[in-house]
C-alpha atoms as a PDB file:
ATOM      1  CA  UNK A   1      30.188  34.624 -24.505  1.00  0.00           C
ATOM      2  CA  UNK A   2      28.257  33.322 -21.713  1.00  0.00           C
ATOM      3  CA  UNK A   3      25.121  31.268 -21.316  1.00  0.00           C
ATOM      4  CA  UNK A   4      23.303  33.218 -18.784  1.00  0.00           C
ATOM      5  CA  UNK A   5      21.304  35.721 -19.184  1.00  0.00           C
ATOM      6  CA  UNK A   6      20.764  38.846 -16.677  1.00  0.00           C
ATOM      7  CA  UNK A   7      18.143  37.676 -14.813  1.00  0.00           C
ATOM      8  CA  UNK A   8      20.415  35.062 -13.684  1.00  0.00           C
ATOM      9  CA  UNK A   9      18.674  31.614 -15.122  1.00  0.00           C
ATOM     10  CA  UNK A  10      21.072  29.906 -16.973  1.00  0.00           C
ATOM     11  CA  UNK A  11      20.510  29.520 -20.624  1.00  0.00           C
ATOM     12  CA  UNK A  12      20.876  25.678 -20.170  1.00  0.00           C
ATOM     13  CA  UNK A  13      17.918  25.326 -17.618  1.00  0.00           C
ATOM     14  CA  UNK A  14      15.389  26.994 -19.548  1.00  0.00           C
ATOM     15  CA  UNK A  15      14.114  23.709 -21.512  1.00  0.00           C
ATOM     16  CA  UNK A  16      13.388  22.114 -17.854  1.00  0.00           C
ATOM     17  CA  UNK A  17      11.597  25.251 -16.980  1.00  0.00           C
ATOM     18  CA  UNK A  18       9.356  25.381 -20.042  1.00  0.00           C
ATOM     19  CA  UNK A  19       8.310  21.388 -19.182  1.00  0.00           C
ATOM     20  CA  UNK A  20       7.680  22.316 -15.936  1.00  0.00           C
ATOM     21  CA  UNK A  21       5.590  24.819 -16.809  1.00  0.00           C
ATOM     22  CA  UNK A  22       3.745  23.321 -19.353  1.00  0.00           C
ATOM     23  CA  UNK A  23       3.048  20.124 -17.201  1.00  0.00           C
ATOM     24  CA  UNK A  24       2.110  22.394 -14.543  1.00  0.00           C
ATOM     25  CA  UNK A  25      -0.293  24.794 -16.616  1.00  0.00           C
ATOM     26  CA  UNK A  26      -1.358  21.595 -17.728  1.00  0.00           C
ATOM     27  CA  UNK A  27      -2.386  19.913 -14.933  1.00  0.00           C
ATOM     28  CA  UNK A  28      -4.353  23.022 -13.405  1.00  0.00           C
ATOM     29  CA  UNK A  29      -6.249  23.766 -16.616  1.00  0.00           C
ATOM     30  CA  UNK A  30      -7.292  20.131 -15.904  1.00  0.00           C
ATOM     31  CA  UNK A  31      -8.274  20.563 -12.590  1.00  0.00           C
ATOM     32  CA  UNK A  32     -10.449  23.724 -13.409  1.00  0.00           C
ATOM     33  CA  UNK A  33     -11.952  22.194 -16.060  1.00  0.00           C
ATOM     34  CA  UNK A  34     -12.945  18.993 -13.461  1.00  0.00           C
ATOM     35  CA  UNK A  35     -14.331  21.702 -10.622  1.00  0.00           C
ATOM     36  CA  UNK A  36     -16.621  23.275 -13.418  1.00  0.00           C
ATOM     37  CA  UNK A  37     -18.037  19.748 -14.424  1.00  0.00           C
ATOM     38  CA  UNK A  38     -21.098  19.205 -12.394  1.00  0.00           C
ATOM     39  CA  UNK A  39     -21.948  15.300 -11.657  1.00  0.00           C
ATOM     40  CA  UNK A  40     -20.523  12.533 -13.156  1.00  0.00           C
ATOM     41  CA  UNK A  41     -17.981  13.183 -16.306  1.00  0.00           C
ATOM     42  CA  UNK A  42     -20.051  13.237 -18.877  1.00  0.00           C
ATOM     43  CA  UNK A  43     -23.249  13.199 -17.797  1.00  0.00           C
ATOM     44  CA  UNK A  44     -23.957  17.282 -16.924  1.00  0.00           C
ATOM     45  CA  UNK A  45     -22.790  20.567 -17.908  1.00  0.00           C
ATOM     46  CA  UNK A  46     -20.641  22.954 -16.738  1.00  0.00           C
ATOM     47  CA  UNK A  47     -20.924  25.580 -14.007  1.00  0.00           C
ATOM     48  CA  UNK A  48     -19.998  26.779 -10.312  1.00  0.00           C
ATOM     49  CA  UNK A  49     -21.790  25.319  -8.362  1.00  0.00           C
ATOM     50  CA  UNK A  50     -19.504  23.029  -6.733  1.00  0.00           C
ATOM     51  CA  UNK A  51     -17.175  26.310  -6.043  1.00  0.00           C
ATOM     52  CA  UNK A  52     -20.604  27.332  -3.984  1.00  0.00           C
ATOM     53  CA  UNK A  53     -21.418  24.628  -2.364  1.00  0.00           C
ATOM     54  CA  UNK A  54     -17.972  24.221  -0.797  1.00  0.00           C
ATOM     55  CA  UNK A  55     -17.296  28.183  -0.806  1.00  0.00           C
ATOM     56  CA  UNK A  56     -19.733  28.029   1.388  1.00  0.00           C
ATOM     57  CA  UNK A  57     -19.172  25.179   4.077  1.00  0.00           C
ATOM     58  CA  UNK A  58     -18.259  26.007   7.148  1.00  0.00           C
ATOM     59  CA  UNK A  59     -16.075  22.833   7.896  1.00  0.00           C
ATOM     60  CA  UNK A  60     -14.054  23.928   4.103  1.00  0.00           C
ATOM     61  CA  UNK A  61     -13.131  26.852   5.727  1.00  0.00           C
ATOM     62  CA  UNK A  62     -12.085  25.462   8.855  1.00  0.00           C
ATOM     63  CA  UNK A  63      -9.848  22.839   6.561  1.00  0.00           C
ATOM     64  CA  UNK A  64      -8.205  26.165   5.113  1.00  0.00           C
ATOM     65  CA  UNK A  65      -7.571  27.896   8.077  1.00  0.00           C
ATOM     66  CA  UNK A  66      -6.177  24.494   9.648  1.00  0.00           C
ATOM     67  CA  UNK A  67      -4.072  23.688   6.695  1.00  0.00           C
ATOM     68  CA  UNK A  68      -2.701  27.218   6.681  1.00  0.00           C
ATOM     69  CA  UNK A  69      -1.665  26.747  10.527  1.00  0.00           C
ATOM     70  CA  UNK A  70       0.111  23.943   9.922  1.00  0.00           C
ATOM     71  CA  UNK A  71       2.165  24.878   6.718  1.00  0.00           C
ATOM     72  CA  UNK A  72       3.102  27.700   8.500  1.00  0.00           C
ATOM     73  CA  UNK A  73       3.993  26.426  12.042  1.00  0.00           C
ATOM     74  CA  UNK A  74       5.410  23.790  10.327  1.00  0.00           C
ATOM     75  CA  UNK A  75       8.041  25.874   8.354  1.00  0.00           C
ATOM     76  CA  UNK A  76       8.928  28.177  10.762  1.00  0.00           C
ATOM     77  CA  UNK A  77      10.011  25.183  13.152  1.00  0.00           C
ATOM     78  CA  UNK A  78      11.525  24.131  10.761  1.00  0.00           C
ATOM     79  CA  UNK A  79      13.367  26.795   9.563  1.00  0.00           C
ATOM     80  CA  UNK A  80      14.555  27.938  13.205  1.00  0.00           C
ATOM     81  CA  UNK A  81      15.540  24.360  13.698  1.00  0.00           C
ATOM     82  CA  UNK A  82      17.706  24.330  10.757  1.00  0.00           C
ATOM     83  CA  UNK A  83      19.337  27.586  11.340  1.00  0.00           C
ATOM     84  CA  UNK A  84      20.434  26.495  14.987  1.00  0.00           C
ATOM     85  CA  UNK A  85      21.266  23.173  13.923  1.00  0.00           C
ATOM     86  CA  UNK A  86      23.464  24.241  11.205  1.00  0.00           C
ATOM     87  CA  UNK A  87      25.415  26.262  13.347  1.00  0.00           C
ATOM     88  CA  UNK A  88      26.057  23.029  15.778  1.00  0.00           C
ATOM     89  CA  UNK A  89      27.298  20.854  13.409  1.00  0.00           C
ATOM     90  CA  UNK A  90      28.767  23.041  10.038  1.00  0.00           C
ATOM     91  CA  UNK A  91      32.419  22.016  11.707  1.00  0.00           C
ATOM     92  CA  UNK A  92      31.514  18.422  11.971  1.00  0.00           C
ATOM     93  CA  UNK A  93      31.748  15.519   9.137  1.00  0.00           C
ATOM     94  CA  UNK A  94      30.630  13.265  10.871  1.00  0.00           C
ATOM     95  CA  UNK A  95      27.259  15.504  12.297  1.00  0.00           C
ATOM     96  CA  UNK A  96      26.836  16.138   8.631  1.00  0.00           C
ATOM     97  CA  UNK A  97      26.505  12.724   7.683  1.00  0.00           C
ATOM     98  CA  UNK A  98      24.356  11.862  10.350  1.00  0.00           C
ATOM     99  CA  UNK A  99      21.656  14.882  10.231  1.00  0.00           C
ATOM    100  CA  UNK A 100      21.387  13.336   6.190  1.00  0.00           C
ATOM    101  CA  UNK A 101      19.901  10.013   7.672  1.00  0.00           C
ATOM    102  CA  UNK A 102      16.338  11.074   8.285  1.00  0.00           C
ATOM    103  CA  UNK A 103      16.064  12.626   5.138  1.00  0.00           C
ATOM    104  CA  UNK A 104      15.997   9.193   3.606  1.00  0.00           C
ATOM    105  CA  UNK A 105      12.805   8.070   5.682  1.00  0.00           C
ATOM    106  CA  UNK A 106       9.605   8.675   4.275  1.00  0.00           C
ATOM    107  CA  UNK A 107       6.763  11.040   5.936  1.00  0.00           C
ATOM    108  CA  UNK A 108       4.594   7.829   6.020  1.00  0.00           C
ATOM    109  CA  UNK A 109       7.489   6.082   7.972  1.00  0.00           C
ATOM    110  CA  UNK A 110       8.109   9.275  10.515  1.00  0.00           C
ATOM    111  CA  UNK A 111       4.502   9.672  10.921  1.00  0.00           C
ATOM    112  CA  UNK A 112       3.507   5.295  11.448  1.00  0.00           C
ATOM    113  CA  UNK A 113       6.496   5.653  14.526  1.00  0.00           C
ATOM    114  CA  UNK A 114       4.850   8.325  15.849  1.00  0.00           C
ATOM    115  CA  UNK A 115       1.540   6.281  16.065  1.00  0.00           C
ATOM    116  CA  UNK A 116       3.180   3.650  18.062  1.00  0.00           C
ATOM    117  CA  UNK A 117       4.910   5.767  20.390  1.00  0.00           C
ATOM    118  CA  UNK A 118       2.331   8.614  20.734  1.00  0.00           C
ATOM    119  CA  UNK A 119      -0.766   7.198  20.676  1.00  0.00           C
ATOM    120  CA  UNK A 120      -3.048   6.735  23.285  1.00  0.00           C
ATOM    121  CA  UNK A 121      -1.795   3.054  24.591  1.00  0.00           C
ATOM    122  CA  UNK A 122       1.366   3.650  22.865  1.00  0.00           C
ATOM    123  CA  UNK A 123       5.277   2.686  24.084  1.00  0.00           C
ATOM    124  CA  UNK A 124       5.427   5.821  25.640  1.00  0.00           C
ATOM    125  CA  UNK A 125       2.313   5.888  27.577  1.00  0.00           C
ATOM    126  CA  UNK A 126       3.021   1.905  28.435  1.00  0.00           C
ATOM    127  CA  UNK A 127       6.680   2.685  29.851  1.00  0.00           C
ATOM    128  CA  UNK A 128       5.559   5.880  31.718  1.00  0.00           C
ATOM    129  CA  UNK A 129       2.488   8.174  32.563  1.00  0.00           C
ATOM    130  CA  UNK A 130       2.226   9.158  29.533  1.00  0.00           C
ATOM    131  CA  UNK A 131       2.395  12.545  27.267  1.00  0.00           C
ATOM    132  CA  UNK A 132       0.949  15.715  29.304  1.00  0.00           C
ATOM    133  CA  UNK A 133      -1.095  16.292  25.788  1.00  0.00           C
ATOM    134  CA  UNK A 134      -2.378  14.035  23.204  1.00  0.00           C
ATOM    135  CA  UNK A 135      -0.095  14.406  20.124  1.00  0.00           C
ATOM    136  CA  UNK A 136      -1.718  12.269  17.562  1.00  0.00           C
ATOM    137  CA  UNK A 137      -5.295  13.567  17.044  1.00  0.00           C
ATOM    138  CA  UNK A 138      -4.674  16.709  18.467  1.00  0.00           C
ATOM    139  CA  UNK A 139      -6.674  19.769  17.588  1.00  0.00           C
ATOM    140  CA  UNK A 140      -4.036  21.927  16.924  1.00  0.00           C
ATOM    141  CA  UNK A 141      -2.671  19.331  15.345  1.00  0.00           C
ATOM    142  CA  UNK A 142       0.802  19.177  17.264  1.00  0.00           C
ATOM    143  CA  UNK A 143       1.852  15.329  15.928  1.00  0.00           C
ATOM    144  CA  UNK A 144       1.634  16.416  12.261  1.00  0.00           C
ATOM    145  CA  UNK A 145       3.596  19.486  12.742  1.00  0.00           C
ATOM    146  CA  UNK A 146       6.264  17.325  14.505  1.00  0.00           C
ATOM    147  CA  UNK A 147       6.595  14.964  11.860  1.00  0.00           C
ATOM    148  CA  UNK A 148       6.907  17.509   9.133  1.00  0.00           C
ATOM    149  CA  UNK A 149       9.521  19.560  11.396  1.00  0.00           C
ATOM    150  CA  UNK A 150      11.652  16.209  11.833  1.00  0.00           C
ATOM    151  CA  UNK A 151      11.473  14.905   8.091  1.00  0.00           C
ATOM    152  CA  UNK A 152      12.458  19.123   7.550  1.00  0.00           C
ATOM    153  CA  UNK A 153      14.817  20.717   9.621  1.00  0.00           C
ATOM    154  CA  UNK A 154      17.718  18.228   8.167  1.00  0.00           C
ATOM    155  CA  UNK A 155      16.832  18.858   4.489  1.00  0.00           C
ATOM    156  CA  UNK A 156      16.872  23.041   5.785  1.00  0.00           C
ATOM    157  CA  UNK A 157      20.027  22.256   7.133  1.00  0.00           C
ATOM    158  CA  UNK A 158      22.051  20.669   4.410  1.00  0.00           C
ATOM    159  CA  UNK A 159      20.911  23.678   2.435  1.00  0.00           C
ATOM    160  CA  UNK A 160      21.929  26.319   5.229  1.00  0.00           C
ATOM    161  CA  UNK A 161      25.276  23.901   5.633  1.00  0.00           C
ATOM    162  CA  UNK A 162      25.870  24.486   1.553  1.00  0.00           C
ATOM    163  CA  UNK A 163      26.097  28.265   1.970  1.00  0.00           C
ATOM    164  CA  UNK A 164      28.150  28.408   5.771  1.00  0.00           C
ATOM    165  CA  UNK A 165      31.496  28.096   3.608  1.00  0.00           C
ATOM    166  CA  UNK A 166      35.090  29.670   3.777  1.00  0.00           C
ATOM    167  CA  UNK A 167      33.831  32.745   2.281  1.00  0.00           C
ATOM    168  CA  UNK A 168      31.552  33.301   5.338  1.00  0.00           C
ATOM    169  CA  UNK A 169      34.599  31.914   8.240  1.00  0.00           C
ATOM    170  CA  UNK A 170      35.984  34.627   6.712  1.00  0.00           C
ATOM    171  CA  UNK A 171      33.748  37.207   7.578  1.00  0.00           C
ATOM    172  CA  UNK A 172      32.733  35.546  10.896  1.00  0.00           C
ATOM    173  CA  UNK A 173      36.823  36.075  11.810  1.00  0.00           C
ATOM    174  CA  UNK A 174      36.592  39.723  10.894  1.00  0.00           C
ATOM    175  CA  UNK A 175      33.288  40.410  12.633  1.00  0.00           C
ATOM    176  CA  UNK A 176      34.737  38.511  15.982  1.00  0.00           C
ATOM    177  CA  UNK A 177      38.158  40.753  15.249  1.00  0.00           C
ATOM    178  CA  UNK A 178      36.055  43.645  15.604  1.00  0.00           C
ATOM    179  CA  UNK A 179      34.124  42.385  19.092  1.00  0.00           C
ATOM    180  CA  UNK A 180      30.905  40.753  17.892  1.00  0.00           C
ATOM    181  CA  UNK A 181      30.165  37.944  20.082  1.00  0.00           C
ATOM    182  CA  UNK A 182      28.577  34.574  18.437  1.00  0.00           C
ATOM    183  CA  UNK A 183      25.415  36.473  18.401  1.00  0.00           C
ATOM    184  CA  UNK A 184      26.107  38.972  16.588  1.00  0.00           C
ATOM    185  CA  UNK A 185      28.371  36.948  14.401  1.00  0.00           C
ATOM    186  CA  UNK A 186      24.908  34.639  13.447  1.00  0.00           C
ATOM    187  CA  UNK A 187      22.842  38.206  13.084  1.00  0.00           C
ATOM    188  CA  UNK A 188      24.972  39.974  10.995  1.00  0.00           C
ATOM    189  CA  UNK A 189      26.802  37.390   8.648  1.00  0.00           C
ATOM    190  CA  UNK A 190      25.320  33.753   9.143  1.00  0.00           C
ATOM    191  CA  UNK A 191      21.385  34.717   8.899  1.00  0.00           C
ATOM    192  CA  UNK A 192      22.255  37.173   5.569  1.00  0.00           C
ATOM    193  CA  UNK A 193      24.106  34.104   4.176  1.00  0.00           C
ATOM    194  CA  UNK A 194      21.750  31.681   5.059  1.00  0.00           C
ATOM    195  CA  UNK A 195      18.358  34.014   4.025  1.00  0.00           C
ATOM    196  CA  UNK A 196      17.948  32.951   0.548  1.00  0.00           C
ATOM    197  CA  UNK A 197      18.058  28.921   0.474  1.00  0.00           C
ATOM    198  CA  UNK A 198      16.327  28.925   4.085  1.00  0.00           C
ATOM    199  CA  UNK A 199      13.229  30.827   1.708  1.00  0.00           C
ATOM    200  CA  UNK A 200      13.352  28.719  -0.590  1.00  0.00           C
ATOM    201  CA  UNK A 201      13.449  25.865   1.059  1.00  0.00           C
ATOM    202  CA  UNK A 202      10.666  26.790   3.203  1.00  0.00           C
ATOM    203  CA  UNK A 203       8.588  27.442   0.240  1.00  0.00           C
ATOM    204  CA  UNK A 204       8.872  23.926  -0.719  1.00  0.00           C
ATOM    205  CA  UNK A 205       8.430  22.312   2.915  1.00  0.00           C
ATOM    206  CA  UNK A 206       5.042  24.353   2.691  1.00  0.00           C
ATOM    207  CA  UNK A 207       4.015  23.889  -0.180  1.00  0.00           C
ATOM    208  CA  UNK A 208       4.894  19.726   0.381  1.00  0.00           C
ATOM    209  CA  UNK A 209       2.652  19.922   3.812  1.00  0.00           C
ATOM    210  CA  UNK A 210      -0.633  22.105   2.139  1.00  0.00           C
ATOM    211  CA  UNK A 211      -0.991  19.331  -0.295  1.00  0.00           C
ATOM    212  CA  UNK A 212      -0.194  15.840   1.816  1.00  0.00           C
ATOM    213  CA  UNK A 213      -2.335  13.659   2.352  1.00  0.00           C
ATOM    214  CA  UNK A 214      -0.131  10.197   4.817  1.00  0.00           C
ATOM    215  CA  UNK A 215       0.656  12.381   7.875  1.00  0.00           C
ATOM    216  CA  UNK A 216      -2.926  14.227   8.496  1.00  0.00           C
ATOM    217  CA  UNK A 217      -4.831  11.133   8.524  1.00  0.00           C
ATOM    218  CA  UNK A 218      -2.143   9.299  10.568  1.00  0.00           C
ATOM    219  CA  UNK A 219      -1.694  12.196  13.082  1.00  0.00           C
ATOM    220  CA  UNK A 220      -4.034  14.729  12.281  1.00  0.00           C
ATOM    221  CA  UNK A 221      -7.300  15.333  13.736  1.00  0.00           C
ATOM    222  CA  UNK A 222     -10.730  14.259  12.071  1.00  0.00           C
ATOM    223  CA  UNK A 223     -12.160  17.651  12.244  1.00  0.00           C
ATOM    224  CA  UNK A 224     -10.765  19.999  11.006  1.00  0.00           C
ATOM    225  CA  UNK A 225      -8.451  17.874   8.422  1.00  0.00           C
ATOM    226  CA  UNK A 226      -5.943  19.324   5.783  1.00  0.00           C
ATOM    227  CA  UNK A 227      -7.317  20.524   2.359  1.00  0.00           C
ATOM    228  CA  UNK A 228      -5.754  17.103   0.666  1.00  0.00           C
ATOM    229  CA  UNK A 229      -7.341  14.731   3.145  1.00  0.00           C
ATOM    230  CA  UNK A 230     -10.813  16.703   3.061  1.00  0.00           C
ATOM    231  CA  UNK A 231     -10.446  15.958  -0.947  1.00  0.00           C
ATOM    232  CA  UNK A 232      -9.799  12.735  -0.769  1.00  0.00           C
ATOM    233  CA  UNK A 233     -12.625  12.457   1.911  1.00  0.00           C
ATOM    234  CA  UNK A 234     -15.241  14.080  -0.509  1.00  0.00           C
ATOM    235  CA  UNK A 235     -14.660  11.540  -3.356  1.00  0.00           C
ATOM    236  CA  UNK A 236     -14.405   8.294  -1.107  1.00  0.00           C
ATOM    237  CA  UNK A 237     -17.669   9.390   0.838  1.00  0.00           C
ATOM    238  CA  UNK A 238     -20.160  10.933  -2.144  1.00  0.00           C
ATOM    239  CA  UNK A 239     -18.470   9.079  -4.709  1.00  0.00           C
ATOM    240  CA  UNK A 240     -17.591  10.409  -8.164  1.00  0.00           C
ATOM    241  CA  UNK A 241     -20.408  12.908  -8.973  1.00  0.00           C
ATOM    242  CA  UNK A 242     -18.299  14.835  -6.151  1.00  0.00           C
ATOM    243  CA  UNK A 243     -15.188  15.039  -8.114  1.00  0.00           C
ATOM    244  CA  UNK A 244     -15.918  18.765  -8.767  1.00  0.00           C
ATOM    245  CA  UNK A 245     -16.003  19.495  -5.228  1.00  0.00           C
ATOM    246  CA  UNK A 246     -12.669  17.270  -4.607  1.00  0.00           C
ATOM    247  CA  UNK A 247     -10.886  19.694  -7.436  1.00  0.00           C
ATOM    248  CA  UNK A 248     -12.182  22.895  -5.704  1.00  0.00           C
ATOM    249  CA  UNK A 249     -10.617  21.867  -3.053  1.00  0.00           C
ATOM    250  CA  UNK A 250      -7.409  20.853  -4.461  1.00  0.00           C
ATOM    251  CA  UNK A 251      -7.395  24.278  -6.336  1.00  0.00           C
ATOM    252  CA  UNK A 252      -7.838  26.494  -3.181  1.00  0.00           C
ATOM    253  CA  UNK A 253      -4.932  24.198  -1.585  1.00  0.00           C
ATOM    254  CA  UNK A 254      -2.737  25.436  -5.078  1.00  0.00           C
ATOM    255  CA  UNK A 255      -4.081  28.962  -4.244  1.00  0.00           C
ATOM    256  CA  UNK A 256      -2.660  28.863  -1.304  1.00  0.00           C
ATOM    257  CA  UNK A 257       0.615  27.681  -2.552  1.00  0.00           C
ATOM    258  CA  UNK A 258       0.743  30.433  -4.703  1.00  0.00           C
ATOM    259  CA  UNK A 259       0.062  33.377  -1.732  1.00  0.00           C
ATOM    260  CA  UNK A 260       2.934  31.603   0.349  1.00  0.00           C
ATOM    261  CA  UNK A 261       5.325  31.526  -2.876  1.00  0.00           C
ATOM    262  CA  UNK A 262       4.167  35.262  -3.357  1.00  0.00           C
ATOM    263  CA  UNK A 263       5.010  36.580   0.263  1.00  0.00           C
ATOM    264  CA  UNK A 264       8.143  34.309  -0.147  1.00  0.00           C
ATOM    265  CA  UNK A 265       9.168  35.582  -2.802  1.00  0.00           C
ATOM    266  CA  UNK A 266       8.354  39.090  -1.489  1.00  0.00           C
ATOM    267  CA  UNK A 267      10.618  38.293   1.883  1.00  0.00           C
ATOM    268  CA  UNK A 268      13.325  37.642  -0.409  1.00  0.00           C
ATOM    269  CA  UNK A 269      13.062  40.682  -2.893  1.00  0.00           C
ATOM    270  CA  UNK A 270      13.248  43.401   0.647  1.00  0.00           C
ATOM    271  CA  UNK A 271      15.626  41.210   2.340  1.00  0.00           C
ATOM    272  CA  UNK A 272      18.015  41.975  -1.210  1.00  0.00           C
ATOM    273  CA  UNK A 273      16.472  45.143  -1.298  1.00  0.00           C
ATOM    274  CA  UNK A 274      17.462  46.466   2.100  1.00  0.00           C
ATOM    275  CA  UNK A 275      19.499  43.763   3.434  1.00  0.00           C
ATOM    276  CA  UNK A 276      23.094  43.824   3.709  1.00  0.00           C
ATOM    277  CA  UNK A 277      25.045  44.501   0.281  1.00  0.00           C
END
């Protein structure tokens, strides 16, 4: 007998799924509940018009679209990075060790360096000329998306390392016995191999940057700002009887969590689907 079933969850992991899932259901049942109370808790009934009034802002929208550029510019650095970075060093012991040390370092650490180096009046722009573009306040927001690819591409890496094993030397030998060049080799057996952790990862480096809050208002510029700064903004400038509008927010930033997971998830099911067997 064997604990897995066919859909290929082990039996064992499905008590840590079901918490998850309950916390989770939990916690957004919450947060609806919060966007339909109007005022302070307690103190009015419930109703939509917070999802109106902030439906319906021009500068929300702007948030969206901004925090949607950045989760996705974001992983897509970061995947490349870790895809051509994990080819460099999958040989070395000693590169593997060493592309581990960021990983320690926390966003708020990356992103305070980058102040004082970046900045206007900076290290950098004290030692030189300066940066040819302004990276911390930027409109395109160019100094967040640089922190999250460094904190990223080594985590994407140790999980494109984890798959790059003898199985797949193997095939490399066979494909370069047959005349594919490096190339090729990467195309055809390293990318396949590397496909479904490199999605999955990048699912969670997206969904990590739609919902921080430390590197926008460190980097980030003030307007637009990120759909968990503009939250956080809402409460600390209209106080509590904005809450509602605060959980909107948050909820649209889980929506589009959910979309990304989707066409994720949908990646993955063709790439299986019509990728190689």
């Amino acid at each position: 007998m064997t604990d897995r079933p066919q859909n290929g969850v082990p039996l064992a992991a499905m008590p840590a799924f079901l918490v998850v899932g309950v916390l989770t259901t939990a916690g957004i049942v919450g947060v609806v509940r919060t966007s339909l109370r109007q005022g302070i808790l307690g103190e009015a009934g419930i109703g939509v018009q917070a999802w109106r009034r902030v439906l319906a802002d021009p500068e929300f929208l702007a948030t969206v679209g901004f925090t949607i550029w950045v989760a996705v510019a974001s992983t897509i650095i970061s995947i490349v990075g870790a895809v051509a970075v994990a080819s460099i060093v999958r040989h070395g012991s000693r590169a593997r060790i060493a592309i581990t040390l960021p990983i320690a370092s926390p966003h708020l650490v990356v992103a305070t360096l980058a102040v004082i180096w970046l900045a206007p009046g900076g290290l950098v722009d004290r030692v030189g000329a300066g940066l040819p573009i302004s990276i911390v306040g930027h409109r395109y927001g160019w100094g967040v998306i640089g922190v999250y690819a460094a904190k990223e591409i080594p985590f994407l890496t140790l999980l494109a390392i984890a798959v790059l094993d003898d199985a797949t030397k193997e095939l490399e030998d066979t494909a370069a016995m047959l005349g594919a060049n490096a190339w090729r080799r990467l195309l055809d057996v390293g990318l396949p191999r590397m496909a479904t952790p490199m999605i999955g990862g990048g699912l969670v480096v997206a969904a990590f940057v739609i919902g921080a809050v430390e590197v926008p208002l460190l980097l980030g510029p003030n307007r637009p700002t990120m759909l968990g700064p503009y939250a956080l903004d809402t409460v600390r400038i209209h106080g509590p009887a904005a809450r509602s509008d605060a959980a909107v927010a948050e909820l649209v930033a889980a929506a589009v969590v959910f979309a990304m997971g989707l066409a994720g998830g949908l990646m993955w099911w063709r790439w299986r689907l019509m990728g190689p067997k």
